[in-house]
Protein backbone atom coordinates (compact mmCIF):
# COMPACT_ATOMS: atom_id res chain seq x y z
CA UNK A 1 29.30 134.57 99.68
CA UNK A 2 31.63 132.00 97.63
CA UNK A 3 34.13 134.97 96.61
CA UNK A 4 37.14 132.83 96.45
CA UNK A 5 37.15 129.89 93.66
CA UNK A 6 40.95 129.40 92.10
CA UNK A 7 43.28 129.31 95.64
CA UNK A 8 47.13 129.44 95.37
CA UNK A 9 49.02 128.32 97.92
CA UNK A 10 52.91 129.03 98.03
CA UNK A 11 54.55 127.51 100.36
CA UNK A 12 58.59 127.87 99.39
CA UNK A 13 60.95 127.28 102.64
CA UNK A 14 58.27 128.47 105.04
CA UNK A 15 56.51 126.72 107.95
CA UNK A 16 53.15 125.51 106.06
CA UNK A 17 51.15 123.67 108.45
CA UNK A 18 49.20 126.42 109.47
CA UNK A 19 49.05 127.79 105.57
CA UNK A 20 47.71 124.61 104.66
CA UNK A 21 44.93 124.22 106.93
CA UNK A 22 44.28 127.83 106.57
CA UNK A 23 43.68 127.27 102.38
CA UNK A 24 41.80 124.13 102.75
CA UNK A 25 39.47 125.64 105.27
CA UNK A 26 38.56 128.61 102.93
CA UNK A 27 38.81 125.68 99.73
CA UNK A 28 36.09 124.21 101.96
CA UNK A 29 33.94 127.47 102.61
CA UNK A 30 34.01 128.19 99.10
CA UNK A 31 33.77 125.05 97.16
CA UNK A 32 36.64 126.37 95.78
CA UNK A 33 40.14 124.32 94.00
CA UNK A 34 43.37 124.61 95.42
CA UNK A 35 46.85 124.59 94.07
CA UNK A 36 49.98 124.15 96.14
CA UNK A 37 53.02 125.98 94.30
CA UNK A 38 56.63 125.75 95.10
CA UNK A 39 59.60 127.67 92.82
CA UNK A 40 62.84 126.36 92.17
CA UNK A 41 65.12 128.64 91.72
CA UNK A 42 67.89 127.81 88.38
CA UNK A 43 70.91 125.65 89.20
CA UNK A 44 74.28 127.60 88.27
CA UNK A 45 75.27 126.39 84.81
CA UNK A 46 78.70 126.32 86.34
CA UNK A 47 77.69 123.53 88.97
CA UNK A 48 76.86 121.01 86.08
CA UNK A 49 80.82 121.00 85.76
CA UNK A 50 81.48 119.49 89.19
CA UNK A 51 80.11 116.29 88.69
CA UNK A 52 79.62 113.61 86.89
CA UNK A 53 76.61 112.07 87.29
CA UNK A 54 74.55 114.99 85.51
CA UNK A 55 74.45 118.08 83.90
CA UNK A 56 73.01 121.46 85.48
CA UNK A 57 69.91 121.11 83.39
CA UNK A 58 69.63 117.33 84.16
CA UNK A 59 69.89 118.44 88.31
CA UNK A 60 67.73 120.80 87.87
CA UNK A 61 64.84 119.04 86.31
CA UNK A 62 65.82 116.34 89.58
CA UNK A 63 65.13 118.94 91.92
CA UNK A 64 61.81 119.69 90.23
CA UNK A 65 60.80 116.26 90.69
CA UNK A 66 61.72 115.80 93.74
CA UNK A 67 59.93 119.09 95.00
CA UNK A 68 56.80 118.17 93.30
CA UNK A 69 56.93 114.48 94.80
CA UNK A 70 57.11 115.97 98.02
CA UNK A 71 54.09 118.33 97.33
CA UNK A 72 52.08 115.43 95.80
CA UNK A 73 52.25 113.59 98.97
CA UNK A 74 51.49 116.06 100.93
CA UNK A 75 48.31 116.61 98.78
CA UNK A 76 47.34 113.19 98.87
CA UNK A 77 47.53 113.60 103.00
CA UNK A 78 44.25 115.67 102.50
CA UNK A 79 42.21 114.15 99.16
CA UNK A 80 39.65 112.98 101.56
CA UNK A 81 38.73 116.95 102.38
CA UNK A 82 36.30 116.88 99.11
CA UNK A 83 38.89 119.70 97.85
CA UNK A 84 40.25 119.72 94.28
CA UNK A 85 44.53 119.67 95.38
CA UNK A 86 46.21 120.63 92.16
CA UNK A 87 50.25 120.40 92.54
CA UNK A 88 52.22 123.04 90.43
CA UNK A 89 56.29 123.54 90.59
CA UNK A 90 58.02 126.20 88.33
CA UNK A 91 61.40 127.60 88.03
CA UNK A 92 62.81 130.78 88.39
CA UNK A 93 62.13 133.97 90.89
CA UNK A 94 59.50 132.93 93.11
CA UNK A 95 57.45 136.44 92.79
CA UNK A 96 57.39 136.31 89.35
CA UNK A 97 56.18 132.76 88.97
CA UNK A 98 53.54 132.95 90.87
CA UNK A 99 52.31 136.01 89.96
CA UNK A 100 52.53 134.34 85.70
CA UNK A 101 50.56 131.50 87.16
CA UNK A 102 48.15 133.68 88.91
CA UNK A 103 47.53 135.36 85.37
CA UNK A 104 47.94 132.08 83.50
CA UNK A 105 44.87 130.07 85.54
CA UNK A 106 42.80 133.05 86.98
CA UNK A 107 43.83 132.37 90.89
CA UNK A 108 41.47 134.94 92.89
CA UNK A 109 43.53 134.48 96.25
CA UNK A 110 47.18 134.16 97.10
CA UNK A 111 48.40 132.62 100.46
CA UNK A 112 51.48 132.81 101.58
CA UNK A 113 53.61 132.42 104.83
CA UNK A 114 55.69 134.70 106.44
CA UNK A 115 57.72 134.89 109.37
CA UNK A 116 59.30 137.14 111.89
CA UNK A 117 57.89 139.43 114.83
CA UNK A 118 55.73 141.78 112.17
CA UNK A 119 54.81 141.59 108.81
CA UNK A 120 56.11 145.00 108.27
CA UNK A 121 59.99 143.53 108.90
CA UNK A 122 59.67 140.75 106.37
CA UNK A 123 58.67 143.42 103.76
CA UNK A 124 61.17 142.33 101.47
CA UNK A 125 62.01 139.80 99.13
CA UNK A 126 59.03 137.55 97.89
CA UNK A 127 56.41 139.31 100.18
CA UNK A 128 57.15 142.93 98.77
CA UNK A 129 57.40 141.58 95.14
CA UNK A 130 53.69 140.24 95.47
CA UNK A 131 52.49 143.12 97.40
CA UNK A 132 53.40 145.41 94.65
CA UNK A 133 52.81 143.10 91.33
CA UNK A 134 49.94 140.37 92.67
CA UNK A 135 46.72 141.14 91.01
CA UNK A 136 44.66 139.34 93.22
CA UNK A 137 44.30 139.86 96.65
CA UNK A 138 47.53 138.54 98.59
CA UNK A 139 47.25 136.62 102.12
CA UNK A 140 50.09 137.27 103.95
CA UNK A 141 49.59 134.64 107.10
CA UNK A 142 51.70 134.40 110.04
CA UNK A 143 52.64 131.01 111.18
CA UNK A 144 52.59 131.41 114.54
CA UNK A 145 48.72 132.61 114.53
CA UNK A 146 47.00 129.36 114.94
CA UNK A 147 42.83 128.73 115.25
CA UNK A 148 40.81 131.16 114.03
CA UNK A 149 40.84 134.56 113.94
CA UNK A 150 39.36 136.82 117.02
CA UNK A 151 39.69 140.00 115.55
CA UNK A 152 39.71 141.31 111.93
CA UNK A 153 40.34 144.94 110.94
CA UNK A 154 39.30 146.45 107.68
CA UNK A 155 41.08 149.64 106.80
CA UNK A 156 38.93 152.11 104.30
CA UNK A 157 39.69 154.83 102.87
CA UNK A 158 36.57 157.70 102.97
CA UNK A 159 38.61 160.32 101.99
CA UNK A 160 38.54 159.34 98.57
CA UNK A 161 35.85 160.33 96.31
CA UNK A 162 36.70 158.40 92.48
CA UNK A 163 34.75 155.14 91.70
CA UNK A 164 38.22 153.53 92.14
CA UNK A 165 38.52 153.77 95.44
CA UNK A 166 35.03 153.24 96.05
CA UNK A 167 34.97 149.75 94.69
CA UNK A 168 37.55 149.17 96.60
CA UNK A 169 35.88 150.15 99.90
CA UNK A 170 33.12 147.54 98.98
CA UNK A 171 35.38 144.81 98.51
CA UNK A 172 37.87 144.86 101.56
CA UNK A 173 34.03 145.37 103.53
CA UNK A 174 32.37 142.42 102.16
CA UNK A 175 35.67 140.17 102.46
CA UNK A 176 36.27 141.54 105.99
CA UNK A 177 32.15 140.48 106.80
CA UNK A 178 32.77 137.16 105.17
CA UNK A 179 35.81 136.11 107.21
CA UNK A 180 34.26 137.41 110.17
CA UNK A 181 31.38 135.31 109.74
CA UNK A 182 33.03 132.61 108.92
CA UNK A 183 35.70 132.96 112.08
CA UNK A 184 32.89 133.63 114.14
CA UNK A 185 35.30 136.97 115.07
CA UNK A 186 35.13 140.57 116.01
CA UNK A 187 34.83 142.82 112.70
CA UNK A 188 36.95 146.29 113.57
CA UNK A 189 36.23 149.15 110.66
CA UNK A 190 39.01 151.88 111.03
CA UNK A 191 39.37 154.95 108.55
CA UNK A 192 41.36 158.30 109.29
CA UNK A 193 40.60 161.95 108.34
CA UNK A 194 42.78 165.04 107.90
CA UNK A 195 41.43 168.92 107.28
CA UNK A 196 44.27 169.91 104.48
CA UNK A 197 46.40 172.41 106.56
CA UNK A 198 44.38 173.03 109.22
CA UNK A 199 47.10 174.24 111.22
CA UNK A 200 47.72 177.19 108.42
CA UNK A 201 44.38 177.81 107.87
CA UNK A 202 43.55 178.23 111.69
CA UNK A 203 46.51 180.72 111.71
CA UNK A 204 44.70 182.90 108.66
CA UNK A 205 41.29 182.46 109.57
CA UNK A 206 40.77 181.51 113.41
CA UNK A 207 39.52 178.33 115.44
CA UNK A 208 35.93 179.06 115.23
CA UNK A 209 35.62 178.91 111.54
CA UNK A 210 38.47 175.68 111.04
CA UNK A 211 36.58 174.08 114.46
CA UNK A 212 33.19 174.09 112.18
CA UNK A 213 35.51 172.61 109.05
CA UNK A 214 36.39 169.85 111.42
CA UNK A 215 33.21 169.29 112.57
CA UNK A 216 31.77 169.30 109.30
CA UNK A 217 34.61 166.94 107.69
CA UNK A 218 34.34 164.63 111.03
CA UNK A 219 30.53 164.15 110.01
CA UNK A 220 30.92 163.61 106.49
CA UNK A 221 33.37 160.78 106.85
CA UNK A 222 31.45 158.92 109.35
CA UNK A 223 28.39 159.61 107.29
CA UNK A 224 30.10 157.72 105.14
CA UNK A 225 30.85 154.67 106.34
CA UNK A 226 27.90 154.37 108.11
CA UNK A 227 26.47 154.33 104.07
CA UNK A 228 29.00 151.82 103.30
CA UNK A 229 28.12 149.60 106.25
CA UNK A 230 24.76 149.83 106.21
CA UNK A 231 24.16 146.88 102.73
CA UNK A 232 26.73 144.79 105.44
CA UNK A 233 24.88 145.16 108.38
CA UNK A 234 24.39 142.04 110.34
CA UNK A 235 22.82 141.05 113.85
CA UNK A 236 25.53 137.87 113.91
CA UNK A 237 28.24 139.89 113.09
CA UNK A 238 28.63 143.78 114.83
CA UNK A 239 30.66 146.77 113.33
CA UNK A 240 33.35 148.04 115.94
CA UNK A 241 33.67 151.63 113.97
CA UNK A 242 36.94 153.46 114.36
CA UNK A 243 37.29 157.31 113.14
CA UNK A 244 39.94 159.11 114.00
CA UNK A 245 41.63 162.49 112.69
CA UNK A 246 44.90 161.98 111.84
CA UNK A 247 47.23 160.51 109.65
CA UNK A 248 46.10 157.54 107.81
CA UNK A 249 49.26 155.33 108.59
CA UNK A 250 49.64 155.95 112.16
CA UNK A 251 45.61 155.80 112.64
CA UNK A 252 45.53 152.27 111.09
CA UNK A 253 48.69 150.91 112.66
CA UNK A 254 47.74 151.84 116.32
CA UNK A 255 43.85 150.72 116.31
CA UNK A 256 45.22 147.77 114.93
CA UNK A 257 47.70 147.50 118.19
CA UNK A 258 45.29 148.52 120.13
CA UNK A 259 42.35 146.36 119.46
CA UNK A 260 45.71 143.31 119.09
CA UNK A 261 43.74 142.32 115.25
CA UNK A 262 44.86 139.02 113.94
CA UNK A 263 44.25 140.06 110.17
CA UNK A 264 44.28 143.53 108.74
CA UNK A 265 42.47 143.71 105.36
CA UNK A 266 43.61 146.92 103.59
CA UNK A 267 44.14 148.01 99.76
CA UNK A 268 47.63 148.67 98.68
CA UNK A 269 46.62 151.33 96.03
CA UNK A 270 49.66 151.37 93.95
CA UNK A 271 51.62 153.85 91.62
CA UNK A 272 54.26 154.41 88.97
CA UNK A 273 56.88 156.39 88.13
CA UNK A 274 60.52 156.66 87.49
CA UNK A 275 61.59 154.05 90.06
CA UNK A 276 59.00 151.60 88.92
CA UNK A 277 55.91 149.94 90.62
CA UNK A 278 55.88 150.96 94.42
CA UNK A 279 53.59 149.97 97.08
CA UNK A 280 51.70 152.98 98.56
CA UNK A 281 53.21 155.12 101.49
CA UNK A 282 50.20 154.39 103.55
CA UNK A 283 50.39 150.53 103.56
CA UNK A 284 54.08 150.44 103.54
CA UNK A 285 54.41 152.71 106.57
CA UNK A 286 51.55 150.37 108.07
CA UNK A 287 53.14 147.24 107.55
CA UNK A 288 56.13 148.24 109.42
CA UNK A 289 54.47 148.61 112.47
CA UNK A 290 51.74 146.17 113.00
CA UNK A 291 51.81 142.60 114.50
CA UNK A 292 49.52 140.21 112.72
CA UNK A 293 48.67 138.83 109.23
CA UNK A 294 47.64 140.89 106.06
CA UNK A 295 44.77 140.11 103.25
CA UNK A 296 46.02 143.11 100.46
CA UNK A 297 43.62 143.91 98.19
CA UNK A 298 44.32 145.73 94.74
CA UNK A 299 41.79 147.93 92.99
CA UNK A 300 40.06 146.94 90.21
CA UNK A 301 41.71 147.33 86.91
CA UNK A 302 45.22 146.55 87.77
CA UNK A 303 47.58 145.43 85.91
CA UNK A 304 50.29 143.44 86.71
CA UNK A 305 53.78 144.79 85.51
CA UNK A 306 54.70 140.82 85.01
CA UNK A 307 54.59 139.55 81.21
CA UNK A 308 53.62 136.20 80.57
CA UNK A 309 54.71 134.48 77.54
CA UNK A 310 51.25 133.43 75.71
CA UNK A 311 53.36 130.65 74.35
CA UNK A 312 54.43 129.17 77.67
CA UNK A 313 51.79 126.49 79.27
């Protein structure tokens, strides 16, 4: 399916080679436009006052023209691709901007670069800021995983019975299917189970009745997903199905080790409180542990704690 039509690429300070030819492949696959985005973050005012030859406002709008030149030519390396190559530089805090610009033009897919030996130890700055206010599904790619992709994991959640979580299930299987096809790669399915206290209730009421909960609870969930699979299945493209009792964080994090994915698709389900927006325990305690690059999903109906200013084009 053509799922992705409005692409934004970041690229910021980041390696982008592999970025680039990652968005234009899937601009390709989807007929889709692409945008290349870079933020500049404000000039101190106080900076203006050591020279000369320009204000801080007049340096700043220099470095926004230069930034953009550079993007433009770097667009124009690849008009002969047949894809649309918008060019878009804004000012201020990187997260922020592109997540107003995503809500601005209707982007459906964020790509961004990250570096360092996991995903999970670059959780910070820009990457956490999009991971918990994005509200379109995020690709966090790591440079250093060139070609395509041999192995993609798509993390469900079964345990979960509301229509939110649901939907959500659908999606992250029918992208995961898609980019399988298209990479010509494996397709992994992992989800985890837990019996609430089993442990106490084996103490109160004995193995043989909490062995037959298990049992029964084991079914269910694979029952499950083999429901959910089943609209998805495909002779070109075979489930690997992982179930495993246990916690959903460490369940996710090791098949994803162990099978060495190059993309984990998973939904960071997010919620709020006193301290703000915050990325779900399950996905953050993932992230610190795996090795490869992450497509985040958010559930439908989210809404973006960024304001945009209606008057701002």
């Amino acid at each position: 399916m053509k799922r992705f039509k409005n692409i934004l690429l970041y690229v910021g300070m980041e390696e982008n080679e592999v970025a680039l030819a990652r968005a234009l492949k899937l601009a390709i696959e989807n007929q889709a436009t692409l945008t290349v985005m870079d933020v500049v973050k404000p000039i101190p005012h106080a900076l203006g006052m050591f020279t000369n030859v320009a204000s801080s406002e007049e340096l700043q709008q220099l470095v926004v023209k230069d930034h953009h030149e550079k993007l433009q030519e770097t667009a124009d390396l690849h008009k002969n691709t047949e894809v649309e190559i918008n060019v878009a530089v804004a000012e201020g805090d990187p997260a922020t901007e592109i997540v107003k610009k995503v809500i601005r033009d209707g982007h459906d897919l964020v790509i961004k670069s990250v570096n360092g030996q996991t995903v999970g130890k670059l959780f910070g700055g820009i990457a956490r800021s999009l991971l918990r206010t994005c509200p379109c599904p995020l690709w966090l790619l790591k440079p250093d995983v060139n070609g395509d992709f041999d192995r993609i994991l798509t993390a469900l959640d079964l345990d979960a019975s509301d229509d939110v979580h649901r939907n959500l299930n659908h999606k992250m299987i029918e992208i995961g299917t898609t980019l399988a096809k298209m990479e010509n790669a494996e397709l992994h399915v992992v989800t985890a189970w837990e019996v609430w206290m089993e442990q106490a209730l084996r103490r109160r009421a004995g193995n043989a009745e909490v062995d037959a909960a298990v049992a029964g609870k084991e079914a269910k969930v694979e029952t499950s997903m083999n429901e959910l699979l089943s609209g998805f299945e495909s002779t070109t493209t075979p489930v690997h199905k992982h179930i495993h009792q246990g916690n959903s964080a460490a369940v996710i994090r090791s098949v994803a080790n162990d099978v060495e994915t190059d993309l984990l698709v998973m939904g960071t389900v997010c919620r709020t409180g006193a301290a703000g927006l915050l990325i779900g325990n399950t996905a953050e305690t993932v992230l610190s542990g795996v090795n490869c690059s992450l497509l985040a999903l958010k559930p439908d109906g989210f809404i973006s704690p960024v304001q945009v200013d209606d008057s701002t084009t």
